[in-house]
Protein backbone atom coordinates (compact mmCIF):
# COMPACT_ATOMS: atom_id res chain seq x y z
CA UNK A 1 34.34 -7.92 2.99
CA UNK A 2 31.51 -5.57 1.24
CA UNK A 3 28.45 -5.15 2.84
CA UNK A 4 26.35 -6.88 0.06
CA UNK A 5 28.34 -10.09 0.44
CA UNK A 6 26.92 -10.82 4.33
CA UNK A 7 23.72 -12.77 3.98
CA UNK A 8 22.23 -10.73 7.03
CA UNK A 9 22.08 -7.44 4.52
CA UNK A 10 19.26 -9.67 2.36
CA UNK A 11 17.33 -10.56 5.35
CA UNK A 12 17.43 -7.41 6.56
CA UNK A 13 16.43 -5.81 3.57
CA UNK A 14 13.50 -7.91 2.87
CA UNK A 15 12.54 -7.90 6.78
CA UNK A 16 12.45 -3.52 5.79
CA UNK A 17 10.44 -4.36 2.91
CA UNK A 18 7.95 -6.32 5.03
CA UNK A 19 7.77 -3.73 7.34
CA UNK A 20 7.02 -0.97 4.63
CA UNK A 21 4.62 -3.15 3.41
CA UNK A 22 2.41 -3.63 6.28
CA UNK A 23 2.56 0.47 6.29
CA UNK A 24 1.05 0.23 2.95
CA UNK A 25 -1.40 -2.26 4.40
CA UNK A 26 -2.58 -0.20 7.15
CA UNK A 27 -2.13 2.95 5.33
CA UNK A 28 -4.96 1.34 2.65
CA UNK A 29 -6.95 -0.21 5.39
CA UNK A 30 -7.45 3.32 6.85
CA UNK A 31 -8.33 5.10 3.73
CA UNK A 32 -11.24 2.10 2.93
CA UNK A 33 -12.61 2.90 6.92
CA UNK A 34 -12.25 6.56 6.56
CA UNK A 35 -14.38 6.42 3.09
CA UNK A 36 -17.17 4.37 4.22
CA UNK A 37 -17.28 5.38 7.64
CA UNK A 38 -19.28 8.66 6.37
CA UNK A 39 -22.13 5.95 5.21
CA UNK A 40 -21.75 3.69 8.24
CA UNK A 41 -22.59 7.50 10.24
CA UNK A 42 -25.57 8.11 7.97
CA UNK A 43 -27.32 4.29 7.88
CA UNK A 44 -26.64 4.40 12.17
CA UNK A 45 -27.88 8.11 12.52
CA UNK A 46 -30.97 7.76 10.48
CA UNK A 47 -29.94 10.88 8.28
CA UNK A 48 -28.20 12.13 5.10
CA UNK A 49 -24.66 13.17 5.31
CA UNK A 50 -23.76 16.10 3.67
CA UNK A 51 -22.22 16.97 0.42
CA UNK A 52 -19.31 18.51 1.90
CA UNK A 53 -19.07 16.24 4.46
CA UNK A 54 -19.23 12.76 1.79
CA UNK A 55 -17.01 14.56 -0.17
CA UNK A 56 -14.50 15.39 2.88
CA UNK A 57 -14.58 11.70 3.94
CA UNK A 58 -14.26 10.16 -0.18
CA UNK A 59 -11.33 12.56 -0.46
CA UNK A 60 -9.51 11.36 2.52
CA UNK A 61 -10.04 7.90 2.30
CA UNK A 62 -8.63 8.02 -1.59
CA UNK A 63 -5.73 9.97 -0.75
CA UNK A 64 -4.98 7.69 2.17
CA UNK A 65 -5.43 4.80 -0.28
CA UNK A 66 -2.84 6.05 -2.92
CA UNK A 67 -0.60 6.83 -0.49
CA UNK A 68 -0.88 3.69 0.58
CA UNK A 69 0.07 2.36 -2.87
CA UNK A 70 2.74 4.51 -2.96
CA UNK A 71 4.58 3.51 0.14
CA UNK A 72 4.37 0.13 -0.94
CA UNK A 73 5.67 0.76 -5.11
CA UNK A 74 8.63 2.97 -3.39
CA UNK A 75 9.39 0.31 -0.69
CA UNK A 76 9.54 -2.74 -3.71
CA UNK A 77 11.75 -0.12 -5.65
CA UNK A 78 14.05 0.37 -3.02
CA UNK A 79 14.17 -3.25 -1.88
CA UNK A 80 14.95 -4.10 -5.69
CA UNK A 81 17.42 -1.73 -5.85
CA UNK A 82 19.32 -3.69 -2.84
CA UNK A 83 18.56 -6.82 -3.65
CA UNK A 84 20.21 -6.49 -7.05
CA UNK A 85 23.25 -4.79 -5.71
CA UNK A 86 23.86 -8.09 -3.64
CA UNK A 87 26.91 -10.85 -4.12
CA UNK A 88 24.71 -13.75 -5.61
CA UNK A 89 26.66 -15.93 -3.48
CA UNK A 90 24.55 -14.44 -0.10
CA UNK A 91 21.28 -15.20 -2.02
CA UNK A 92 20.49 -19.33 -1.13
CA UNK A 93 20.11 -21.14 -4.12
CA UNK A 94 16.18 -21.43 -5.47
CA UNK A 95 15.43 -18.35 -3.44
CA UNK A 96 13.06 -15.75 -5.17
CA UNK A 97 13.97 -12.05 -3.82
CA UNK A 98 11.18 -10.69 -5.92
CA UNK A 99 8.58 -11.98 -4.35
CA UNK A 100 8.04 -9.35 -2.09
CA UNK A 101 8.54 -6.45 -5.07
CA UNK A 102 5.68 -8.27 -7.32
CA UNK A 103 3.71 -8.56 -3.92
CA UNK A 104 3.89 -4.96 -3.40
CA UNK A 105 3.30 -4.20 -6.59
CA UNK A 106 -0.47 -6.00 -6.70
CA UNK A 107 -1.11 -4.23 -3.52
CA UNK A 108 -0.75 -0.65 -5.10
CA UNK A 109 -2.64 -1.51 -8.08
CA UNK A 110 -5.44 -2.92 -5.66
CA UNK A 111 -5.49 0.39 -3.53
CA UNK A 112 -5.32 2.28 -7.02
CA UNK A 113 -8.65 0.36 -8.51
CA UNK A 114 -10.05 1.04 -5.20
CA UNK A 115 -9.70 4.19 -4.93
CA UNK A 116 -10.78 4.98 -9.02
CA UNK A 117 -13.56 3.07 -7.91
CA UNK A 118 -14.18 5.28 -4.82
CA UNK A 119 -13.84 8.53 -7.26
CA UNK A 120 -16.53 6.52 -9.98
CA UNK A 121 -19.40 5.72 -7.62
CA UNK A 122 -18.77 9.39 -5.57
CA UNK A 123 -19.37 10.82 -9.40
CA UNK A 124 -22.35 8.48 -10.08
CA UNK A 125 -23.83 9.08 -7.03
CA UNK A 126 -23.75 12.69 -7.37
């Protein structure tokens, strides 16, 4: 018997996805802290941040934010990838194994928007 005809290899591939995704999650969670933690510092401290210093913390916080969005387009690719592969027999019947890739999906073009809107305001501002 194949490997993509045992039901467990579809439950254990979306159980992988789930886990990549929370990555992503996290991943995107950090980069939002990281960015406005330099203005939480500056409103609690009573002084302006510095350029270099804004510009360290806007930096960081985007690139944690795409690569946030990227873990989570390259786990949805992967998990498609398997989840086509499989014996349609393994799959129950009315089950949806995209669900997961379109979920990912949103989430990287929500950290991406984010994080283009991160860039925007750090030019507007200065």
């Amino acid at each position: 018997m194949p490997y993509t005809a045992d039901p467990r290899v579809l439950f254990a591939a979306e159980r992988t996805l789930l886990a990549w995704q929370r990555t992503a999650i996290a991943l995107m969670g950090f980069g939002f802290v990281v960015e406005r933690f330099g203005l939480f510092l500056q409103i609690a401290a009573h002084q302006s941040e510095s350029a270099a210093q804004r510009s360290f913390s806007i930096m960081t916080g985007v690139l944690l934010l795409l690569l946030g969005a990227a873990v989570a387009l390259i786990s949805a690719r992967q998990f498609h990838r398997v989840a086509k592969n499989l014996d349609p027999a393994v799959v129950p019947p009315g089950y949806w194994t995209q669900a997961g890739v379109v979920l990912n999906v949103i989430i990287a073009v929500i950290a991406s928007m984010l994080a283009l809107h991160f860039l925007l305001a750090a030019k507007a501002t200065g």
